[in-house]
Protein backbone atom coordinates (compact mmCIF):
# COMPACT_ATOMS: atom_id res chain seq x y z
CA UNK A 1 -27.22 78.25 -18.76
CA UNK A 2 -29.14 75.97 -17.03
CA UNK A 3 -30.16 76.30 -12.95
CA UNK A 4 -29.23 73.51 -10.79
CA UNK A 5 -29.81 72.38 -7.20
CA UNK A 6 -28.01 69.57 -5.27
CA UNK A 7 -28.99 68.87 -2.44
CA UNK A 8 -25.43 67.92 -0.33
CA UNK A 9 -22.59 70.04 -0.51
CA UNK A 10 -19.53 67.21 0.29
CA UNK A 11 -19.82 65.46 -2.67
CA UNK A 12 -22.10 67.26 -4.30
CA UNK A 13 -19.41 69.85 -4.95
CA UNK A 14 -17.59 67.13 -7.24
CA UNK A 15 -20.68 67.37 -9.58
CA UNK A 16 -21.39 71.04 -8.77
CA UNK A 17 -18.05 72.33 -9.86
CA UNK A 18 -17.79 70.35 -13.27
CA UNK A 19 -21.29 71.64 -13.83
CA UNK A 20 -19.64 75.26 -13.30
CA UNK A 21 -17.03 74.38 -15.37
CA UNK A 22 -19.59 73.79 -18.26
CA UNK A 23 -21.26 77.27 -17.32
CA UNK A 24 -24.31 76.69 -15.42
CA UNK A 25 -25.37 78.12 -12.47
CA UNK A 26 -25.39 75.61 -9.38
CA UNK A 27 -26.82 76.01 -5.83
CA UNK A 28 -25.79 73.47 -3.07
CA UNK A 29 -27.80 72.66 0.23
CA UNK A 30 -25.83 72.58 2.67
CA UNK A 31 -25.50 73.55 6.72
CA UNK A 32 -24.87 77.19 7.93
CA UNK A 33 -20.78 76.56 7.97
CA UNK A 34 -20.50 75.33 4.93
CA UNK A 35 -22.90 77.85 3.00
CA UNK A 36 -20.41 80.68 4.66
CA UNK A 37 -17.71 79.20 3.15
CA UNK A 38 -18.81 78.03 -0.51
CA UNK A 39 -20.17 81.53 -0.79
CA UNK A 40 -16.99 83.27 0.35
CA UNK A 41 -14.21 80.91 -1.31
CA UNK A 42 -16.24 78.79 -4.04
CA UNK A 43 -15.88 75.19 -4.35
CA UNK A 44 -12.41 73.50 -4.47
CA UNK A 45 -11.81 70.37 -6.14
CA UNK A 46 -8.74 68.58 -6.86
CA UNK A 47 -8.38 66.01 -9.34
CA UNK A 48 -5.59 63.30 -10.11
CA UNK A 49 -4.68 64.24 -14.07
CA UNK A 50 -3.97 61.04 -15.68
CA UNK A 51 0.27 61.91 -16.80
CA UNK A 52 0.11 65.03 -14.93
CA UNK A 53 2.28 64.91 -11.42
CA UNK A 54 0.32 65.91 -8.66
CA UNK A 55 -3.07 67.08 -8.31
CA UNK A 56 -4.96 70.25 -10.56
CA UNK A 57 -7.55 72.22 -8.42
CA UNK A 58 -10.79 73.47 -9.58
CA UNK A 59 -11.72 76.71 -7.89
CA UNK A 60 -15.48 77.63 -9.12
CA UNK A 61 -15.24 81.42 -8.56
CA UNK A 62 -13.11 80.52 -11.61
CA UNK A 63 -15.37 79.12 -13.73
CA UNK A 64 -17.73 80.44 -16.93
CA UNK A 65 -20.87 79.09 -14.60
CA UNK A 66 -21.14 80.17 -10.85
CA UNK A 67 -21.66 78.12 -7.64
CA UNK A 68 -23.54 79.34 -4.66
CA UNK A 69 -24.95 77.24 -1.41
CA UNK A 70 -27.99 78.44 0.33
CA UNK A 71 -29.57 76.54 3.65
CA UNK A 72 -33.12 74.30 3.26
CA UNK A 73 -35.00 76.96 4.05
CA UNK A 74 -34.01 79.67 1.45
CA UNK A 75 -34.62 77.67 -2.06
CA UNK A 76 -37.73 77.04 -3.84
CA UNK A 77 -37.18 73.24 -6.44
CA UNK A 78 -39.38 75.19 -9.10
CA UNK A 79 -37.04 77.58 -9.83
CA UNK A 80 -34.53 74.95 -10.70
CA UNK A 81 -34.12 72.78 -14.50
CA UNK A 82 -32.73 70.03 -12.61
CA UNK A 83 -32.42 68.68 -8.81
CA UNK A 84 -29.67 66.10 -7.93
CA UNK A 85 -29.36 64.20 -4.57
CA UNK A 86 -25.91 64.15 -2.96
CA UNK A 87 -26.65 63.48 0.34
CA UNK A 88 -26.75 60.38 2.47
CA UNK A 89 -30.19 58.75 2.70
CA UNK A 90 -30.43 59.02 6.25
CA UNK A 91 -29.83 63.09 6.28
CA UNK A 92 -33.29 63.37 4.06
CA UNK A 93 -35.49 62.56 7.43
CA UNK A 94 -34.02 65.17 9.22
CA UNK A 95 -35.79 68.56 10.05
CA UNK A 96 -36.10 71.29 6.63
CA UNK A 97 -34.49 68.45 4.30
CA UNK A 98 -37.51 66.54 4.84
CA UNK A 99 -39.85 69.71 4.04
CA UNK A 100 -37.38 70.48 1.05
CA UNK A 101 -37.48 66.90 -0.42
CA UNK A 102 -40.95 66.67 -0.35
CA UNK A 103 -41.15 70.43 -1.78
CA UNK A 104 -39.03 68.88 -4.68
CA UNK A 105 -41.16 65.79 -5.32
CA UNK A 106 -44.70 67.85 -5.43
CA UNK A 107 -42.16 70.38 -7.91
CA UNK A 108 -42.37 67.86 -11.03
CA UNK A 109 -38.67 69.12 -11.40
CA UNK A 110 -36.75 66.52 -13.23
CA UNK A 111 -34.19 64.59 -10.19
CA UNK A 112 -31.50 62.60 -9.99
CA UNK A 113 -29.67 61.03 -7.22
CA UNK A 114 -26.22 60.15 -7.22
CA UNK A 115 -26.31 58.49 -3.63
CA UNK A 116 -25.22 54.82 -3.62
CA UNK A 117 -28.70 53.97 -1.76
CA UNK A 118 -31.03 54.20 -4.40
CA UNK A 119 -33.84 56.42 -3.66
CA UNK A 120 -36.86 54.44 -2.93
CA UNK A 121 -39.30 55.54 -5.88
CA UNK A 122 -36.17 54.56 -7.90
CA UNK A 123 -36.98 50.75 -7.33
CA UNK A 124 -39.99 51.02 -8.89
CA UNK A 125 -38.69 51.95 -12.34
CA UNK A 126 -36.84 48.15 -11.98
CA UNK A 127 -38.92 45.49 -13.43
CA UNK A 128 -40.23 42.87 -11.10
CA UNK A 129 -38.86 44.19 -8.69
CA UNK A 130 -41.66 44.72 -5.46
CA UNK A 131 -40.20 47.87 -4.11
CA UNK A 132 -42.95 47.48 -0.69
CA UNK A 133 -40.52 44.77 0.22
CA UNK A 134 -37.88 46.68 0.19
CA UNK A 135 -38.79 50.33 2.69
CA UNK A 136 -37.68 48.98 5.50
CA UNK A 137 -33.83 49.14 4.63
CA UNK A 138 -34.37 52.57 4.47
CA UNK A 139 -34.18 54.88 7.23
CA UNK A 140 -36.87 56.53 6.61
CA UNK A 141 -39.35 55.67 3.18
CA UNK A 142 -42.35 57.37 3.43
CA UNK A 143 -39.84 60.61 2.87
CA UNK A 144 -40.04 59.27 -0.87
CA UNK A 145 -43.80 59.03 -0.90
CA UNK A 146 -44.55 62.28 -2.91
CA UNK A 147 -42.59 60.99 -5.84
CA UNK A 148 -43.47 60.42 -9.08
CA UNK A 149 -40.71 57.40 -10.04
CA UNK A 150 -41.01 59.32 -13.76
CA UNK A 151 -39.77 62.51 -12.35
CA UNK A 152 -36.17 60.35 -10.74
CA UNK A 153 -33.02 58.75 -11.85
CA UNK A 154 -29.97 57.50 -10.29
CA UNK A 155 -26.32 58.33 -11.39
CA UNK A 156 -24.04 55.76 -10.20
CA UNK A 157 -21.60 57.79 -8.14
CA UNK A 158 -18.10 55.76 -9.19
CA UNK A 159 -16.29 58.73 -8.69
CA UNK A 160 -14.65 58.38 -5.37
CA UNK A 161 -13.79 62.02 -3.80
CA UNK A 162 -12.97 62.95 0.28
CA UNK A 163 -12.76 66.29 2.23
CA UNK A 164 -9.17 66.26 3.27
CA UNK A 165 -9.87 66.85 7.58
CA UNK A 166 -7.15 69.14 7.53
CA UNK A 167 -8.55 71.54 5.29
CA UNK A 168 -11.55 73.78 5.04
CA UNK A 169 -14.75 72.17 4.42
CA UNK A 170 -15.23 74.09 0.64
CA UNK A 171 -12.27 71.44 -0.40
CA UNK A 172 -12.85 68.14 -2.41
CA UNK A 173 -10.08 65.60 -3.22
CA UNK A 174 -10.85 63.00 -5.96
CA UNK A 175 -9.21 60.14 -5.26
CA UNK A 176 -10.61 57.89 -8.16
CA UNK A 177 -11.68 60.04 -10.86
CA UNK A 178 -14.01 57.80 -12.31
CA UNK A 179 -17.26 59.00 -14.19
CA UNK A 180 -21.21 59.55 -13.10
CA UNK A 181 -23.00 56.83 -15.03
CA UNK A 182 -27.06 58.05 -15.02
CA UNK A 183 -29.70 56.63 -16.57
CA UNK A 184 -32.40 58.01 -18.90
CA UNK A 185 -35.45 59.11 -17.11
CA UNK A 186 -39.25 58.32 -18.70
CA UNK A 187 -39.70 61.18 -20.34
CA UNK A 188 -37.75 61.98 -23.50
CA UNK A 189 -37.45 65.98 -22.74
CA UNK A 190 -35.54 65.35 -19.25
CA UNK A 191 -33.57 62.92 -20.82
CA UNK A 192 -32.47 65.47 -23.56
CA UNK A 193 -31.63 68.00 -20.70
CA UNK A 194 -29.20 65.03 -19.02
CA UNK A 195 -27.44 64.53 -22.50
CA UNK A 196 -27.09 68.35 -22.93
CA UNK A 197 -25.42 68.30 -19.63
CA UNK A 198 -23.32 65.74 -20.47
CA UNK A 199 -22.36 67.39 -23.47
CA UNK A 200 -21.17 70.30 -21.82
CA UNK A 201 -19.07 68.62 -19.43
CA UNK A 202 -17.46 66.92 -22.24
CA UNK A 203 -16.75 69.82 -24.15
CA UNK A 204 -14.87 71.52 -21.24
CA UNK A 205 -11.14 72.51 -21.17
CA UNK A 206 -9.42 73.20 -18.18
CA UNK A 207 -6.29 75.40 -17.71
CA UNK A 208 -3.99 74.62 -15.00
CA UNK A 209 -1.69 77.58 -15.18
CA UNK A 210 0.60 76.43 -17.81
CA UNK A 211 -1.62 77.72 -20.60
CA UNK A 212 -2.42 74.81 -21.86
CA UNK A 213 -6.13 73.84 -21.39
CA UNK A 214 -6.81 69.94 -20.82
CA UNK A 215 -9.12 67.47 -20.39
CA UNK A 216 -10.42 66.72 -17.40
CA UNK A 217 -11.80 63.37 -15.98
CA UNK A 218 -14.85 62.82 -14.50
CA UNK A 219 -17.79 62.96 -16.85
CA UNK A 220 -21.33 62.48 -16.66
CA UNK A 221 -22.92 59.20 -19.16
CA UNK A 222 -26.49 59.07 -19.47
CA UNK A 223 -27.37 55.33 -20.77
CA UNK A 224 -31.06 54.00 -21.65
CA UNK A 225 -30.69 51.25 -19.53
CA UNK A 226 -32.27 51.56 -15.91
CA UNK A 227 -29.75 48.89 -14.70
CA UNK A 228 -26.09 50.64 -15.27
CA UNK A 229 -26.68 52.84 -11.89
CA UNK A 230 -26.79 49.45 -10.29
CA UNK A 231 -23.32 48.29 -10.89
CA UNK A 232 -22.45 50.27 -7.85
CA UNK A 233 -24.13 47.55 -5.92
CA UNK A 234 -21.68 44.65 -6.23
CA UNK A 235 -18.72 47.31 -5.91
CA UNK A 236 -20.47 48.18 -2.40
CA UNK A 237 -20.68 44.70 -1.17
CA UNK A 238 -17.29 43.02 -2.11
CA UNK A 239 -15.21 46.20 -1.24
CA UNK A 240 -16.88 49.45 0.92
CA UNK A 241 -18.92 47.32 3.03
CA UNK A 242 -16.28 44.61 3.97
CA UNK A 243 -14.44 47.37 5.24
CA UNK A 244 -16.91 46.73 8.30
CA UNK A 245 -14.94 44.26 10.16
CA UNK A 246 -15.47 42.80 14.16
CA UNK A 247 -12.05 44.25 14.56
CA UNK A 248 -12.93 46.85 13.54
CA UNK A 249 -12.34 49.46 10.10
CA UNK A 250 -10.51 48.37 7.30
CA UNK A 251 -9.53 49.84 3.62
CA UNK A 252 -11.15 49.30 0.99
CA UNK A 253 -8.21 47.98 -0.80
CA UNK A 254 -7.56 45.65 1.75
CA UNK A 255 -11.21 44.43 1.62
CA UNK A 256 -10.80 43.43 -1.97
CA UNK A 257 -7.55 42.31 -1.94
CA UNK A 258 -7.02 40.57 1.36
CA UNK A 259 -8.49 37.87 0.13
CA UNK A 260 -9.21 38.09 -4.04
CA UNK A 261 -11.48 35.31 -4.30
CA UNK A 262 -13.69 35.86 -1.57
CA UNK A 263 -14.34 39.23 -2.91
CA UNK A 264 -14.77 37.58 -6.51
CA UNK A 265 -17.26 35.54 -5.17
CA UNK A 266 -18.99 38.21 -3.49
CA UNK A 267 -18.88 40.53 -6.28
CA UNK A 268 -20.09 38.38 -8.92
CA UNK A 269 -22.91 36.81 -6.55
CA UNK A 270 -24.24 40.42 -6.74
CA UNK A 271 -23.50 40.28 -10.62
CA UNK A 272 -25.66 37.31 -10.88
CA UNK A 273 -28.74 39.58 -8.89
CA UNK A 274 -28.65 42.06 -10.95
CA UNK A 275 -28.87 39.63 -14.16
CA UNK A 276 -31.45 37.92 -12.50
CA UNK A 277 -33.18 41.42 -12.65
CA UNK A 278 -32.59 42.13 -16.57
CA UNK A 279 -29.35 44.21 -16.33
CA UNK A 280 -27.04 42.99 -19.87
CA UNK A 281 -23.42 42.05 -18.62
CA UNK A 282 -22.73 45.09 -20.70
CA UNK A 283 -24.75 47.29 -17.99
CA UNK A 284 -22.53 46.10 -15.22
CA UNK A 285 -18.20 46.28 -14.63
CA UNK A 286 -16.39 43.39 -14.78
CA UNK A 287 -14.37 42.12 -11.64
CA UNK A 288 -11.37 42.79 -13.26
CA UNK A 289 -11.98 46.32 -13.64
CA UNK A 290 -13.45 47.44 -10.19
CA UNK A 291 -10.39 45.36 -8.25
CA UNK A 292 -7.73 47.25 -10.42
CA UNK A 293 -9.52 50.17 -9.31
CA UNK A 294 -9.64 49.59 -5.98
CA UNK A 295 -5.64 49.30 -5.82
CA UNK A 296 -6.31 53.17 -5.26
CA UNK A 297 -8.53 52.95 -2.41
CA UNK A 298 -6.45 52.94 0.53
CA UNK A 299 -9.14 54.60 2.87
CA UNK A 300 -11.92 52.88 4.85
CA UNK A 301 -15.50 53.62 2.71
CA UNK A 302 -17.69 56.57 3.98
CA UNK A 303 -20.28 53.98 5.69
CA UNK A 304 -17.42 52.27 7.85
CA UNK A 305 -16.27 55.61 9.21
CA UNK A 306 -19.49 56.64 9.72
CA UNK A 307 -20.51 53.35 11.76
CA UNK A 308 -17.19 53.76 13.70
CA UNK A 309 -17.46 57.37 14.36
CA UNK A 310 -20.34 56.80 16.18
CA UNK A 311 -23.47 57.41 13.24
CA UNK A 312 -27.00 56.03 14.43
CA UNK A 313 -27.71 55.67 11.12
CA UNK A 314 -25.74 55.04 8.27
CA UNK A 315 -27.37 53.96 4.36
CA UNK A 316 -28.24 50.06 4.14
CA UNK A 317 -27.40 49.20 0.47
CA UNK A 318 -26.28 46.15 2.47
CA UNK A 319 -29.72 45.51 3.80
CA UNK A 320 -31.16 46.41 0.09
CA UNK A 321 -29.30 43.86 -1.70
CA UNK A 322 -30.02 41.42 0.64
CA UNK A 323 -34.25 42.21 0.80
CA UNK A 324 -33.71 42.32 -3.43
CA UNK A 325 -31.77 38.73 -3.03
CA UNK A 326 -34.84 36.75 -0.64
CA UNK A 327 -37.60 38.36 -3.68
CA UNK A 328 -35.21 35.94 -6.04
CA UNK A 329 -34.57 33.33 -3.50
CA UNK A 330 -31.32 34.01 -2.85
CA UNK A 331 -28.83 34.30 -0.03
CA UNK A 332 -25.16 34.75 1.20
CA UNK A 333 -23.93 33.91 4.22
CA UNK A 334 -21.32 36.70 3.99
CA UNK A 335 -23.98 38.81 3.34
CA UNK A 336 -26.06 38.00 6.09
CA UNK A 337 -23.04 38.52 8.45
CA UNK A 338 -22.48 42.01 6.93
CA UNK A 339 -26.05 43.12 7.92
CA UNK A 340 -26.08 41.60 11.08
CA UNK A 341 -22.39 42.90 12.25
CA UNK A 342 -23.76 46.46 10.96
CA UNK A 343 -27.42 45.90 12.78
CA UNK A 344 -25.26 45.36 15.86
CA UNK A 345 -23.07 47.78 15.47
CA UNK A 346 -26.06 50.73 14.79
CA UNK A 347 -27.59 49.50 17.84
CA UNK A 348 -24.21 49.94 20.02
CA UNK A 349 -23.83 53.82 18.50
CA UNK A 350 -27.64 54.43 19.56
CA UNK A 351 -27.00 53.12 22.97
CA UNK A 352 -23.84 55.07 23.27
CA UNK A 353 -26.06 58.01 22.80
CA UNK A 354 -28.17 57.87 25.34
């Protein structure tokens, strides 16, 4: 049994419970609400089962492993085999995440992030890439500056999950039940602890009340290449952040599919990046594959209904791309509109404020 500590209790919990599942023993981070209610009910996820009508839910209180959440203040990152990051960048500036992030980078504790912003020591594991010209699309950098980029990875977070509003906030719905794609850190020994995790995981078998245990989607892939994590990145610009619209919000589906070749063009621009950096075509998804996918997505992406439910901050892969495109020469005009029509919009929700 391992010990594990994610930091983010939304979709964290999607991680958390398979890691449950596989019998380890999990602690999320997560506010005062939500730590009452993961410690009285567990974690609930429910997952679409591929020929299986409806949805099968996960209850960790359940599981071989246990699940706990804690606040900030009452966990200590040495105590833990492995840390994972399931917040959204901008929460790790605020007051006691700050003070635990740093407490996890001085820890040495092996980390990986499955946010879609890439944490910022994570850039520096990309070759020729100049990470300095990158901090400012963060919200926040020098809350990275204790890290050792050895000690991080990223885990692509494909896996698209919601908290239903209706329910309680201890309930996850998967709504593309994709997988966590990771790659290898530096050191050999944390790498071997990722592909024992993703072992176990693998080897679990669910029951669903019919006595008849199944698979269940939604793995974790560790790969040697420090590129696969950044497939996300074209997925982000030609679909969850062209949900951001002057009109206002839009699905994700219909920002894909509205109009197919703009989002090809988009999408493969960010392709072409990413080869330009030394990802194989083999470390990236084909077009083909991510707008099938996003058939399913009939929701606006997390960062558009943050930006129009007021956030002040919401994370800038947009910006990201964008300061990785200018270090290649590079630019798109759709692009460029993105950032500015978010820029704008930020600065309207901080005005709004006060």
């Amino acid at each position: 049994m391992k010990k594990i500590l994610i930091l983010g209790a939304s979709y964290g919990s999607l991680l958390g419970a398979k890691l449950a599942l596989a019998g380890h023993a999990v602690t999320l981070v997560c506010l005062p609400a939500e730590v009452e209610a993961f410690n009285r009910d567990g974690a609930r996820v429910r997952l679409p089962i591929k020929g299986r009508e409806g949805l099968v839910e996960i209850d960790t209180r359940k599981a071989p492993g246990k699940l706990d959440a804690a606040g900030p203040a009452a966990v200590d990152p040495k105590h833990y085999d492995l840390i994972a990051l399931a917040m959204q960048e901008p929460q790790y500036r605020s007051a006691g995440v700050r003070e635990l992030l740093d407490a996890v980078a001085k820890s040495r504790v092996p980390c990986m992030s499955i946010m879609n912003m890439p944490p910022y020591p994570y850039l520096k594991r990309i070759p020729g890439l100049d990470a300095t010209k990158c901090r400012d699309a963060y919200a926040d950098a020098t809350v990275w500056d204790s890290f050792d980029p050895a000690t991080l990875t990223l885990c692509s977070p494909d896996a698209q999950a919601f908290r239903p509003p209706e329910e309680p906030v201890n309930v996850l719905q998967v709504r593309l039940p994709t997988n966590f794609k990771a790659a290898r850190f530096e050191s050999d020994a944390d790498t071997a602890l990722l592909r024992e995790l993703e072992a176990g995981i693998d080897a679990i078998r669910f029951d669903a009340g019919d006595g008849k245990p199944i698979e269940l989607p939604v793995k974790l892939r560790v790969h040697d290449s420090v590129f696969v994590p950044l497939a996300k990145w074209a997925m982000l610009m030609a679909g969850n952040y062209r949900c951001i619209t002057p009109q206002g919000m839009r699905s994700i589906k219909d920002s894909v599919h509205s109009d197919l070749a703009a989002s090809r063009e988009m999408y493969e621009w960010v392709f072409g990046l990413c080869r330009n950096l030394g990802a194989d075509a083999g470390d990236l998804v084909p077009f083909e594959k991510y707008a099938n996918a996003a058939n399913g997505l009939g929701s606006p992406s997390s960062a558009a209904r943050a930006l129009y439910g007021g956030a002040q901050n919401i994370e800038r892969v947009d910006r990201l791309v964008q300061q990785v495109a200018a270090q290649q020469g590079q630019r798109s005009a759709v692009l460029d509109e993105i950032v500015q029509l978010v820029d704008a919009k930020l600065v309207e929700n901080r005005k709004a404020a006060g």
